[in-house]
N, C-alpha and C. Protein backbone atom coordinates (compact mmCIF):
# COMPACT_ATOMS: atom_id res chain seq x y z
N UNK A 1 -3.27 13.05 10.05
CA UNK A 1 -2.85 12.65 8.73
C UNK A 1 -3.82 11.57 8.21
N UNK A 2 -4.42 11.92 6.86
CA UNK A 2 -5.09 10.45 6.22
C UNK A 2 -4.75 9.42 5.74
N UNK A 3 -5.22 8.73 6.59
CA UNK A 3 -4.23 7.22 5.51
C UNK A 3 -4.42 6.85 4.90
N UNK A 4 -3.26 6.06 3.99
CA UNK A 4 -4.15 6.35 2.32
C UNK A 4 -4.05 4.42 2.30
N UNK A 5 -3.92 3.87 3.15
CA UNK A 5 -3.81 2.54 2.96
C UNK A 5 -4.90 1.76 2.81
N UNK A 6 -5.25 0.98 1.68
CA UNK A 6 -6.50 0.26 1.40
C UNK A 6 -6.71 -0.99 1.96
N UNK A 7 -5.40 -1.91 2.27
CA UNK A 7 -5.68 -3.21 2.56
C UNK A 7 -4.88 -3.01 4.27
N UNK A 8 -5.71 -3.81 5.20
CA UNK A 8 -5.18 -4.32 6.48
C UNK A 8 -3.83 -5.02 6.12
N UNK A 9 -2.68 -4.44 7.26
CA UNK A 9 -1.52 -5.21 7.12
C UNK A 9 -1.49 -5.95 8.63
N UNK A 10 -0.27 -7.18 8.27
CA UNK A 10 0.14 -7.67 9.14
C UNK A 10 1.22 -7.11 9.72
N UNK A 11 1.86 -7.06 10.66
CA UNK A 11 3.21 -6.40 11.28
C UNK A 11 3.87 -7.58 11.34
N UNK A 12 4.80 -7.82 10.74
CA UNK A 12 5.58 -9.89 11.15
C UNK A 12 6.48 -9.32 12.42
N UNK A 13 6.96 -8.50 13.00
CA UNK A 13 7.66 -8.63 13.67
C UNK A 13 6.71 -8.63 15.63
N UNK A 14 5.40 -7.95 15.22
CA UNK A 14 4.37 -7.98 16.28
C UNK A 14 4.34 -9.58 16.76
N UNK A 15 4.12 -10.34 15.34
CA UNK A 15 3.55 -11.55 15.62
C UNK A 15 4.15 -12.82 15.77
N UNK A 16 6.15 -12.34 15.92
CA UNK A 16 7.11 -12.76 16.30
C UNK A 16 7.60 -13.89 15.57
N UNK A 17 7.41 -13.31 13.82
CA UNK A 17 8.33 -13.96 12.78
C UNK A 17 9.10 -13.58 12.28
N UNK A 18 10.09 -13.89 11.56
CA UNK A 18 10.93 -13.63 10.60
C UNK A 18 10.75 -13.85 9.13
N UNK A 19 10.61 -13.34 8.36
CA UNK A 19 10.15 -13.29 7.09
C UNK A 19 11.77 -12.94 6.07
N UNK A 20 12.47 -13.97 5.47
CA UNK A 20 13.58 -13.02 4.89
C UNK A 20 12.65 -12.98 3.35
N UNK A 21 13.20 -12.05 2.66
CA UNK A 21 13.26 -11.54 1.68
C UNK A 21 14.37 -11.32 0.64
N UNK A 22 14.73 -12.08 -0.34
CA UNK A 22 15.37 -11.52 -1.26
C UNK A 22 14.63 -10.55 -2.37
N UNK A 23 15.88 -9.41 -2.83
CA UNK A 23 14.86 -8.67 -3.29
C UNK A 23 16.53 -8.18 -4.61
N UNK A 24 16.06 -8.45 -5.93
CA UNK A 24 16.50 -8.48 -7.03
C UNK A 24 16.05 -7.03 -7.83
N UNK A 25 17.02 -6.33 -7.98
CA UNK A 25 16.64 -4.64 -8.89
C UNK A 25 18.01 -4.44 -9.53
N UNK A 26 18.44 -3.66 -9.65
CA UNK A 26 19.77 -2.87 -10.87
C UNK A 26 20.80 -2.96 -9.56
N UNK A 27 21.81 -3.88 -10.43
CA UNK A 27 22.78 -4.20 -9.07
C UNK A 27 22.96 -5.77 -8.30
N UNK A 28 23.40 -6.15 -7.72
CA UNK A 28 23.32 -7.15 -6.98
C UNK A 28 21.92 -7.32 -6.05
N UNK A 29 21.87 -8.97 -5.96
CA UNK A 29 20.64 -9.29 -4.85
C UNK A 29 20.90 -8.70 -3.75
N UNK A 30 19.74 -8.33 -2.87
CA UNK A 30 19.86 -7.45 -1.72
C UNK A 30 19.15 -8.57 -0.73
N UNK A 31 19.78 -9.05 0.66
CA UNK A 31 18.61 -9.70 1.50
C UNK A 31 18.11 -8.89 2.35
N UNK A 32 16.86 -8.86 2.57
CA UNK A 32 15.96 -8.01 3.57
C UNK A 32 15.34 -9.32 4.55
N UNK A 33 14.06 -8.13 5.41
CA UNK A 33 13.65 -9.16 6.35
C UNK A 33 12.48 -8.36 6.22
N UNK A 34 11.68 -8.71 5.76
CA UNK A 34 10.07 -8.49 5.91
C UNK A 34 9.07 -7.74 6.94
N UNK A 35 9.18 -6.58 7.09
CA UNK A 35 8.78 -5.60 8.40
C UNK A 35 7.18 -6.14 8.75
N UNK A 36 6.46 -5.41 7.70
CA UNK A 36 4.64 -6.18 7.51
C UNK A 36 4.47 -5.83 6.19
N UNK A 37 3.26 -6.94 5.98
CA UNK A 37 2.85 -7.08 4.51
C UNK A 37 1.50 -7.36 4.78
N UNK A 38 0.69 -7.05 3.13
CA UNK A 38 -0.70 -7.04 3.42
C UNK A 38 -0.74 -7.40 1.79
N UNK A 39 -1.73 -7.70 1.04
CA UNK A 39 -2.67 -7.35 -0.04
C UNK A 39 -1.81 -6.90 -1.32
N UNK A 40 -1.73 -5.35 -0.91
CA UNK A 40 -1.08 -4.23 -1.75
C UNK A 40 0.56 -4.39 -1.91
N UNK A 41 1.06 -4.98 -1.05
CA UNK A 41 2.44 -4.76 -1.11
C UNK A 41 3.24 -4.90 0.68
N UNK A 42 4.21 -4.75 0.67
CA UNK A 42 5.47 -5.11 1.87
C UNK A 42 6.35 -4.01 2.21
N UNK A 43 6.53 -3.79 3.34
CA UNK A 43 7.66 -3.17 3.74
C UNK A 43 8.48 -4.11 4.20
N UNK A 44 9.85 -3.73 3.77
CA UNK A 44 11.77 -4.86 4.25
C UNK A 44 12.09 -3.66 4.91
N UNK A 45 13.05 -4.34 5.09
CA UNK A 45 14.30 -3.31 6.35
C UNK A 45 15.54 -4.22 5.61
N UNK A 46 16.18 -3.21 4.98
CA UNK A 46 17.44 -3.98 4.42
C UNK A 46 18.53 -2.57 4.84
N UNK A 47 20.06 -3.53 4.40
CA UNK A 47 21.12 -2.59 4.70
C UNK A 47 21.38 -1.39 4.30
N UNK A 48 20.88 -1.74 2.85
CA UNK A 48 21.54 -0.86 1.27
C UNK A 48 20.06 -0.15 0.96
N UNK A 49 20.21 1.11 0.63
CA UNK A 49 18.85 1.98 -0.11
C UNK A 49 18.29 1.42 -1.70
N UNK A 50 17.10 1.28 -1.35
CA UNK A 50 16.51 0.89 -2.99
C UNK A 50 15.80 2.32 -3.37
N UNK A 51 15.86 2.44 -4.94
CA UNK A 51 15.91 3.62 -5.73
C UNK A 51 14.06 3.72 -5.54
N UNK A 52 13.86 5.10 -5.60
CA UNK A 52 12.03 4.98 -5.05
C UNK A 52 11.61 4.97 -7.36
N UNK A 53 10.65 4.27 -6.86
CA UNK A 53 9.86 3.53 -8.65
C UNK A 53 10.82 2.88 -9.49
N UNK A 54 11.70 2.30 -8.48
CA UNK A 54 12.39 1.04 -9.27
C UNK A 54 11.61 0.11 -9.30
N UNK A 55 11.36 -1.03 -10.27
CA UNK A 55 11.13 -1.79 -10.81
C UNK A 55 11.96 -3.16 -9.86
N UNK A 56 11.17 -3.95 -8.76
CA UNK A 56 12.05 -4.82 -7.82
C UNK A 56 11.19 -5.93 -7.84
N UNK A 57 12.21 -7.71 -8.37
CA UNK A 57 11.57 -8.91 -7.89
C UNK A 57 11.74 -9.37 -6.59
N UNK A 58 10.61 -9.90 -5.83
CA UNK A 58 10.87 -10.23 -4.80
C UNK A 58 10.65 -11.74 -4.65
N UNK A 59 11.73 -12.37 -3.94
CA UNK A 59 11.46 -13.66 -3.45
C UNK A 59 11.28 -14.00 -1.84
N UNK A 60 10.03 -14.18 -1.48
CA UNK A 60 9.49 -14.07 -0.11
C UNK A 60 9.59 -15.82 0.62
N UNK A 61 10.37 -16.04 1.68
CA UNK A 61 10.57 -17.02 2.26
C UNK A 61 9.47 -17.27 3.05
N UNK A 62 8.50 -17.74 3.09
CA UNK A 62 7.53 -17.53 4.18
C UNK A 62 7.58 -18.99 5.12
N UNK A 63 8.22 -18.84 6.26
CA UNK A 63 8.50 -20.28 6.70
C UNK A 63 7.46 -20.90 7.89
N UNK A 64 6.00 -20.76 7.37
CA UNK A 64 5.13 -21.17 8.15
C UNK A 64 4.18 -21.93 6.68
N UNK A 65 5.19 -21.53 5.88
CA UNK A 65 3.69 -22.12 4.33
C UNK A 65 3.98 -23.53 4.08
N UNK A 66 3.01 -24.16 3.75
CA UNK A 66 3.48 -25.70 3.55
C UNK A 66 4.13 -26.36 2.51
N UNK A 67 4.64 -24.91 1.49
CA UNK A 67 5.75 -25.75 0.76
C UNK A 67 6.62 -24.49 0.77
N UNK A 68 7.41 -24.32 2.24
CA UNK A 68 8.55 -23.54 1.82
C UNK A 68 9.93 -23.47 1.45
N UNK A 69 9.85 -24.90 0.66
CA UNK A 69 11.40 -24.63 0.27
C UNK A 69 11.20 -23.73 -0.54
N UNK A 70 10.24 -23.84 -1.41
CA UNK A 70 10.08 -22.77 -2.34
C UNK A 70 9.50 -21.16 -2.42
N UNK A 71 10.72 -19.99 -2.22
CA UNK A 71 9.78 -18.71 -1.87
C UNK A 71 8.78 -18.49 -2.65
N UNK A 72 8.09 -17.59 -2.21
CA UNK A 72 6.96 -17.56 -3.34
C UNK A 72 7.35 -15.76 -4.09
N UNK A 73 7.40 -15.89 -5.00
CA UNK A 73 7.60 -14.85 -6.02
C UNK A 73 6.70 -13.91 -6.30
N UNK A 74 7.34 -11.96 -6.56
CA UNK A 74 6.44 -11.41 -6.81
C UNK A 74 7.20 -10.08 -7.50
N UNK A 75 6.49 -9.30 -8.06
CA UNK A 75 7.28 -8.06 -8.28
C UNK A 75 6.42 -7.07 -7.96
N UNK A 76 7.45 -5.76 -7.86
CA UNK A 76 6.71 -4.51 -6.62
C UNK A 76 7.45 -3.39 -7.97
N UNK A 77 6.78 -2.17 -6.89
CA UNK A 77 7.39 -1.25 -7.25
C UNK A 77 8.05 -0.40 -6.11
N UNK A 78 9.29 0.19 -5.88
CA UNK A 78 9.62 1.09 -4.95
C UNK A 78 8.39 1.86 -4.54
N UNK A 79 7.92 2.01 -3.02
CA UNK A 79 6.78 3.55 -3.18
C UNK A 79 7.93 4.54 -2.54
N UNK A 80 8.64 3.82 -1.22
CA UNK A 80 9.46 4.29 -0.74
C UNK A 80 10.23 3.78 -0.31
N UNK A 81 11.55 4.97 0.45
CA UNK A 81 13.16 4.31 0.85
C UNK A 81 13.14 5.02 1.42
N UNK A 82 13.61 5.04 3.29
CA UNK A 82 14.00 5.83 4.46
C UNK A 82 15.05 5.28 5.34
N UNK A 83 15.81 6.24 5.01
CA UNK A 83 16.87 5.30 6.47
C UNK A 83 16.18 5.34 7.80
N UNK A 84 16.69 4.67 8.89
CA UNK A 84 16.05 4.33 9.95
C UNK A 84 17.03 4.90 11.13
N UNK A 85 17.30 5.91 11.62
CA UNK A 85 18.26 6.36 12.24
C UNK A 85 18.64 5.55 13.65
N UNK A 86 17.63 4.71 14.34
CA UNK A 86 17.71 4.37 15.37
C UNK A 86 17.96 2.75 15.08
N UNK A 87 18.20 1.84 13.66
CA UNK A 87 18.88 0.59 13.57
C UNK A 87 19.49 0.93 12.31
N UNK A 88 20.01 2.05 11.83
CA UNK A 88 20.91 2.68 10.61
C UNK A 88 20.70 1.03 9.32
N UNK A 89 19.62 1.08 9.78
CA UNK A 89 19.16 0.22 7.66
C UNK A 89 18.04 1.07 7.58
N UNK A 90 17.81 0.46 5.81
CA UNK A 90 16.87 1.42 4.98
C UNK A 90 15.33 0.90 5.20
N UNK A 91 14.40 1.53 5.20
CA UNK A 91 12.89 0.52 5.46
C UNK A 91 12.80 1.10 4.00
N UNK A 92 11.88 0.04 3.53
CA UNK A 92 11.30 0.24 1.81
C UNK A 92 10.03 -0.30 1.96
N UNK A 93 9.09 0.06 1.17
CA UNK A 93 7.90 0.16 0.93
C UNK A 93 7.47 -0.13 -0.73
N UNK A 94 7.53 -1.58 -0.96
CA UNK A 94 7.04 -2.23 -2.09
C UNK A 94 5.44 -2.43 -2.56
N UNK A 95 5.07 -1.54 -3.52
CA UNK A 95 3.67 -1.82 -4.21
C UNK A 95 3.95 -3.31 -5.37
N UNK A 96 2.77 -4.18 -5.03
CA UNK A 96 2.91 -5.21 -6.22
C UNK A 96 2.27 -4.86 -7.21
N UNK A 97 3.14 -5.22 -8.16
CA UNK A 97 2.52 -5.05 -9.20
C UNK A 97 2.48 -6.31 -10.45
N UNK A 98 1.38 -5.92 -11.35
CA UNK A 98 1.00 -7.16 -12.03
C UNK A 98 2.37 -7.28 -13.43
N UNK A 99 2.80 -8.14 -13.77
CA UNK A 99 3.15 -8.22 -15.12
C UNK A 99 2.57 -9.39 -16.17
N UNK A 100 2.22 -8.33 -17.06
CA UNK A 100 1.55 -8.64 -18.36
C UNK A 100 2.24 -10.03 -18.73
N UNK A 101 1.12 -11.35 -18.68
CA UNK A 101 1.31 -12.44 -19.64
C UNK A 101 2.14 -12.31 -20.75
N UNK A 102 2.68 -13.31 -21.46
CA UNK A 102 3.31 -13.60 -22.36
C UNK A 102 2.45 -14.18 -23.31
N UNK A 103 2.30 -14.00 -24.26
CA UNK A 103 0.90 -14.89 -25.34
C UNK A 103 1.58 -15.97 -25.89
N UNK A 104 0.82 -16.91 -25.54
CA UNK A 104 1.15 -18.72 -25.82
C UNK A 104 1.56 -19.00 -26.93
N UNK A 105 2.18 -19.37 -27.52
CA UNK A 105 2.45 -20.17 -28.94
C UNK A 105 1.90 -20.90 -29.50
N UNK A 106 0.85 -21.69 -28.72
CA UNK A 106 -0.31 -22.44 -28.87
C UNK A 106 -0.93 -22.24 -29.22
């Protein structure tokens, strides 16, 4: 199979962190836990299925950064949603994506 992945990922769970994730779409906040992330985007492992090319904000806890009270913010797009038969949660596969500035008033 070819892989179509452009950027090197990290695996957080290889490198024996925990990464939570809140992750905000149509519906209530969902908490996840951050599988690996790279560049392009993140895979979570959450309870509940997210809709594939939903439109999702993410707030990423990263608790090795030097100011993490504050997550650091981003928005994705669904690429994908799979249940996981062998820990029955969903893995998702978030592309980031950019959103267009707001033009200044200034």
């Amino acid at each position: 199979m070819e892989e179509k992945r452009v950027y090197g990922r990290v695996n957080v769970f290889e490198i024996g962190q925990q990464i939570p994730c809140q992750v905000t779409a149509a519906g209530p906040d969902r908490q996840a836990q951050v599988y690996d992330i790279c560049a392009g985007g993140l895979a979570i492992s959450l309870d509940e299925p997210l809709v594939m090319n939903d439109v999702v904000r993410l707030a990423i806890s990263f608790p090795f950064a030097a100011l993490h009270d504050e997550p650091a913010k981003a928005t994705g797009r669904v690429a994908y949603c799979v249940k996981d038969e062998r820990t029955n949660k969903f893995r998702a596969g978030i592309a980031y994506t950019r959103q267009k500035a707001k033009p200044s008033l200034n």
